[in-house]
C-alpha atoms as a PDB file:
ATOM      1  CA  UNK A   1     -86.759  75.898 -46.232  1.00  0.00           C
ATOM      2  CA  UNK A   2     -83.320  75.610 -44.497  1.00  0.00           C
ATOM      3  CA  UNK A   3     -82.410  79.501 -42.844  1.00  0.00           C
ATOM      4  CA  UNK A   4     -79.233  79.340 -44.379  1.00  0.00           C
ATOM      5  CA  UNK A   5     -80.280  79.465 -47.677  1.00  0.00           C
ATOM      6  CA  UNK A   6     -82.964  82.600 -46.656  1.00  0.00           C
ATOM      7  CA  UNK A   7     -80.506  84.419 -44.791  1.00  0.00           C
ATOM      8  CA  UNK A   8     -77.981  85.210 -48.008  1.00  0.00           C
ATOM      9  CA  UNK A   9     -81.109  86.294 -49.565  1.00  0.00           C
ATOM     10  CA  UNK A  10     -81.608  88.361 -47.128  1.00  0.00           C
ATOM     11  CA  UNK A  11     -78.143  89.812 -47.282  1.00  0.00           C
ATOM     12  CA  UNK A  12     -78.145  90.105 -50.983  1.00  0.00           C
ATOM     13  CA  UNK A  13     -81.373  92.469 -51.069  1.00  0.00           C
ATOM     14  CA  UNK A  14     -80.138  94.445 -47.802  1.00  0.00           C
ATOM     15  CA  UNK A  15     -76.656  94.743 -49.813  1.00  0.00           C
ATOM     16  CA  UNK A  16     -78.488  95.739 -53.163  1.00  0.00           C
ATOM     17  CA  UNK A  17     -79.633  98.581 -52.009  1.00  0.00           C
ATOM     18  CA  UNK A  18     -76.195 100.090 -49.853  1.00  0.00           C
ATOM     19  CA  UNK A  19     -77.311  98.019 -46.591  1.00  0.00           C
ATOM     20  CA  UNK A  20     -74.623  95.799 -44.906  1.00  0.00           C
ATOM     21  CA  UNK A  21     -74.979  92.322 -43.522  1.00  0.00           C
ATOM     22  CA  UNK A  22     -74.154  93.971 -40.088  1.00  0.00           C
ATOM     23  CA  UNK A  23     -77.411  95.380 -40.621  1.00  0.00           C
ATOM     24  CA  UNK A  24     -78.942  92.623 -41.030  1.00  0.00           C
ATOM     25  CA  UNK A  25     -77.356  90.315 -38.479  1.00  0.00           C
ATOM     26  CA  UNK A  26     -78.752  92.930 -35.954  1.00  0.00           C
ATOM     27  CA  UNK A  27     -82.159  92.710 -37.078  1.00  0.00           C
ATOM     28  CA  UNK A  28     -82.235  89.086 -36.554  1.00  0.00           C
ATOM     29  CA  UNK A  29     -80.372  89.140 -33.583  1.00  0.00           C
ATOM     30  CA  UNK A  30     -82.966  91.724 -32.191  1.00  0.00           C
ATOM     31  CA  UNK A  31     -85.660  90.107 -33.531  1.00  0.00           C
ATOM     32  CA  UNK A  32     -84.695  86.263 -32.221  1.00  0.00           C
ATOM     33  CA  UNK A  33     -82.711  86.782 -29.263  1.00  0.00           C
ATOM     34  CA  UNK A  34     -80.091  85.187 -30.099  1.00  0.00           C
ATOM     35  CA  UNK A  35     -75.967  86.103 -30.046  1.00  0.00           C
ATOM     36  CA  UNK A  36     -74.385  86.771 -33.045  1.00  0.00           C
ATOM     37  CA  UNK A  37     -72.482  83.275 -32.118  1.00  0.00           C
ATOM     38  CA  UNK A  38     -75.853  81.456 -31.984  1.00  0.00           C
ATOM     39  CA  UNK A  39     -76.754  83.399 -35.541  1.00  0.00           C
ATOM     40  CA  UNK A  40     -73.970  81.978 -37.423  1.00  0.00           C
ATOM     41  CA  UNK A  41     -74.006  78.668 -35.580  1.00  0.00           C
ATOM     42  CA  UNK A  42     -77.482  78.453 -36.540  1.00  0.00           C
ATOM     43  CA  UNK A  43     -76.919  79.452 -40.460  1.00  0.00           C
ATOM     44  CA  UNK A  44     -73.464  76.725 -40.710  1.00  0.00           C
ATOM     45  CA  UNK A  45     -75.857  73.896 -39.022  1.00  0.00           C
ATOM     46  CA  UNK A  46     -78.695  74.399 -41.701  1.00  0.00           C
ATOM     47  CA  UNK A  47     -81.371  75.093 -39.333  1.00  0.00           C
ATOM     48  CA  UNK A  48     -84.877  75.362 -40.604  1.00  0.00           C
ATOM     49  CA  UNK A  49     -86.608  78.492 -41.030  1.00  0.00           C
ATOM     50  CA  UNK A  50     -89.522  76.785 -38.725  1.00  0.00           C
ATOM     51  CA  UNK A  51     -86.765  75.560 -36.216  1.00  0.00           C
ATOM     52  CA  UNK A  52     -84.571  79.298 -36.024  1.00  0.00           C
ATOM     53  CA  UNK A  53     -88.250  80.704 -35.571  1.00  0.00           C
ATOM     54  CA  UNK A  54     -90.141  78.376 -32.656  1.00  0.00           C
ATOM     55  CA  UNK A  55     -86.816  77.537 -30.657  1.00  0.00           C
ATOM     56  CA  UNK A  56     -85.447  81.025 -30.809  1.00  0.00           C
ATOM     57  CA  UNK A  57     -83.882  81.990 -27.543  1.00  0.00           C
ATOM     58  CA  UNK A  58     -86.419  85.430 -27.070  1.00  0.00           C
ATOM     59  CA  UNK A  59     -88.723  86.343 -29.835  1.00  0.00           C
ATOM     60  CA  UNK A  60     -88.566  89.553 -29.070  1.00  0.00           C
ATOM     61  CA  UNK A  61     -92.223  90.989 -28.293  1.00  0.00           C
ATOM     62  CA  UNK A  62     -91.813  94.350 -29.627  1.00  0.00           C
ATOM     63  CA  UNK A  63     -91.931  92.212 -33.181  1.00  0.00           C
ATOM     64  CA  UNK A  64     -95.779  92.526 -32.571  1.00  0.00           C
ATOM     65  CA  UNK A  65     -95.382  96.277 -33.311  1.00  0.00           C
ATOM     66  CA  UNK A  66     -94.452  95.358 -36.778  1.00  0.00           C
ATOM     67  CA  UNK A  67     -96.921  96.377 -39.236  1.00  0.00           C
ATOM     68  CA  UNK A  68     -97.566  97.077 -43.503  1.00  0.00           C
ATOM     69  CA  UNK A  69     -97.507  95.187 -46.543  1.00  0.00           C
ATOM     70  CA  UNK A  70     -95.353  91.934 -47.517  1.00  0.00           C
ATOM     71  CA  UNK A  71     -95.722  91.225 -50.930  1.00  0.00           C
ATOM     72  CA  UNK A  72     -99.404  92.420 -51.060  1.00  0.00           C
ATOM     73  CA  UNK A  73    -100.467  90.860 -47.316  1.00  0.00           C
ATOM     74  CA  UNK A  74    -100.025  92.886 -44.440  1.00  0.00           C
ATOM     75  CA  UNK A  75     -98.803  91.226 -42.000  1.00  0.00           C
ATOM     76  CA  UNK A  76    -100.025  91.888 -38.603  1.00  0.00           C
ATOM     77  CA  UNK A  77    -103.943  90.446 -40.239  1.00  0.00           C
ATOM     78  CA  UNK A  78    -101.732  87.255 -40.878  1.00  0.00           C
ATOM     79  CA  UNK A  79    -102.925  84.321 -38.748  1.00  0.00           C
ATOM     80  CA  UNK A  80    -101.130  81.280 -39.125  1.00  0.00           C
ATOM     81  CA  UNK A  81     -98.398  82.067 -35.897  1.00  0.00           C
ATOM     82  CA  UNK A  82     -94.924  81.043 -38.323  1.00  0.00           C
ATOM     83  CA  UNK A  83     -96.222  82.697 -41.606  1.00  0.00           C
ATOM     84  CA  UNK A  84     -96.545  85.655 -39.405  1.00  0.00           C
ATOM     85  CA  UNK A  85     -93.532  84.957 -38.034  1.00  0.00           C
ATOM     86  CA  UNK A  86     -91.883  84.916 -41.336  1.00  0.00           C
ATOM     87  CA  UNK A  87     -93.279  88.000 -42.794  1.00  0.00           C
ATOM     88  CA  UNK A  88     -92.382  89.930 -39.842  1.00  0.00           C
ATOM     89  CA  UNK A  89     -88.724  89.059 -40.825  1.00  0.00           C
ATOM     90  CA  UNK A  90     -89.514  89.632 -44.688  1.00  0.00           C
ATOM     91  CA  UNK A  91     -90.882  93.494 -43.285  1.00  0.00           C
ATOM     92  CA  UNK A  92     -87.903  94.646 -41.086  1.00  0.00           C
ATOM     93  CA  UNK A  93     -85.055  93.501 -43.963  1.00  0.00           C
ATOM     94  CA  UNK A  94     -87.522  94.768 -46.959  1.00  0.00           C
ATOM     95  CA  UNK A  95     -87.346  98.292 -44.245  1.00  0.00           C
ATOM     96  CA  UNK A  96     -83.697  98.332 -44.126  1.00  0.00           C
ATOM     97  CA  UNK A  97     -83.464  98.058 -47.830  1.00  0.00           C
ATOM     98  CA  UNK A  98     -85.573 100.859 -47.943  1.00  0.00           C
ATOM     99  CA  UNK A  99     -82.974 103.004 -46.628  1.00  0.00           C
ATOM    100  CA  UNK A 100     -85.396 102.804 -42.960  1.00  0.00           C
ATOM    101  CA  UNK A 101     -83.174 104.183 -40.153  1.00  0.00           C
ATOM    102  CA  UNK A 102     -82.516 101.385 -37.503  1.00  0.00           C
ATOM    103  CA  UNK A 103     -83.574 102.646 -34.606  1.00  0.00           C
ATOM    104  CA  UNK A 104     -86.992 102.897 -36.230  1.00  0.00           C
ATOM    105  CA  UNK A 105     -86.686  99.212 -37.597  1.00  0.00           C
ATOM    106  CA  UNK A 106     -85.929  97.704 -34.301  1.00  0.00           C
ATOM    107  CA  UNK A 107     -89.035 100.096 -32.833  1.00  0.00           C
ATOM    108  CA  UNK A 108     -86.817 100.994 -30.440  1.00  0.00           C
END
């Protein structure tokens, strides 16, 4: 799956619920290290969710922190490395559309 057609996805749920794609563009930015340059040059090339993940500039390791329940897995018992990967990112932006205050999405 290409991360450009994920990411408005994500935007769309975060917006849903009163959120704002700023919101979300910091979430992966925290979460993958990269600029917010690199973000959107990432989303206009088509990059694939497998490729954003594994050649991220800094997965950032505080991600590990990231715990609860993805559509009925929770996700730090998931093993394969880029499902886990993936539902770490499904967590944080399901958090923020849960109204979750930033500071305590980033674990910061």
């Amino acid at each position: 799956m290409s991360f450009a057609n994920l990411y408005p996805l994500y935007v769309a749920k975060a917006e849903k619920k009163g959120r704002t794609k700023v919101e979300v563009d910091e979430i992966l930015r925290w979460f993958s290290g990269h600029s917010q340059e690199s973000l959107e040059a990432e989303i206009a090339a088509g990059t694939n969710l497998q490729d954003f993940l594994t050649q991220a500039p800094a997965l950032n390791p505080a991600r590990s922190l990231i715990t609860g329940v993805v559509c009925g897995v929770r996700v730090e018992q998931v093993e394969e490395p880029l499902m886990r990967e993936i539902r770490y990112l499904d967590k944080l932006i399901d958090e923020l559309a849960k109204g979750k205050a930033m500071e305590k999405i980033l674990r910061g």
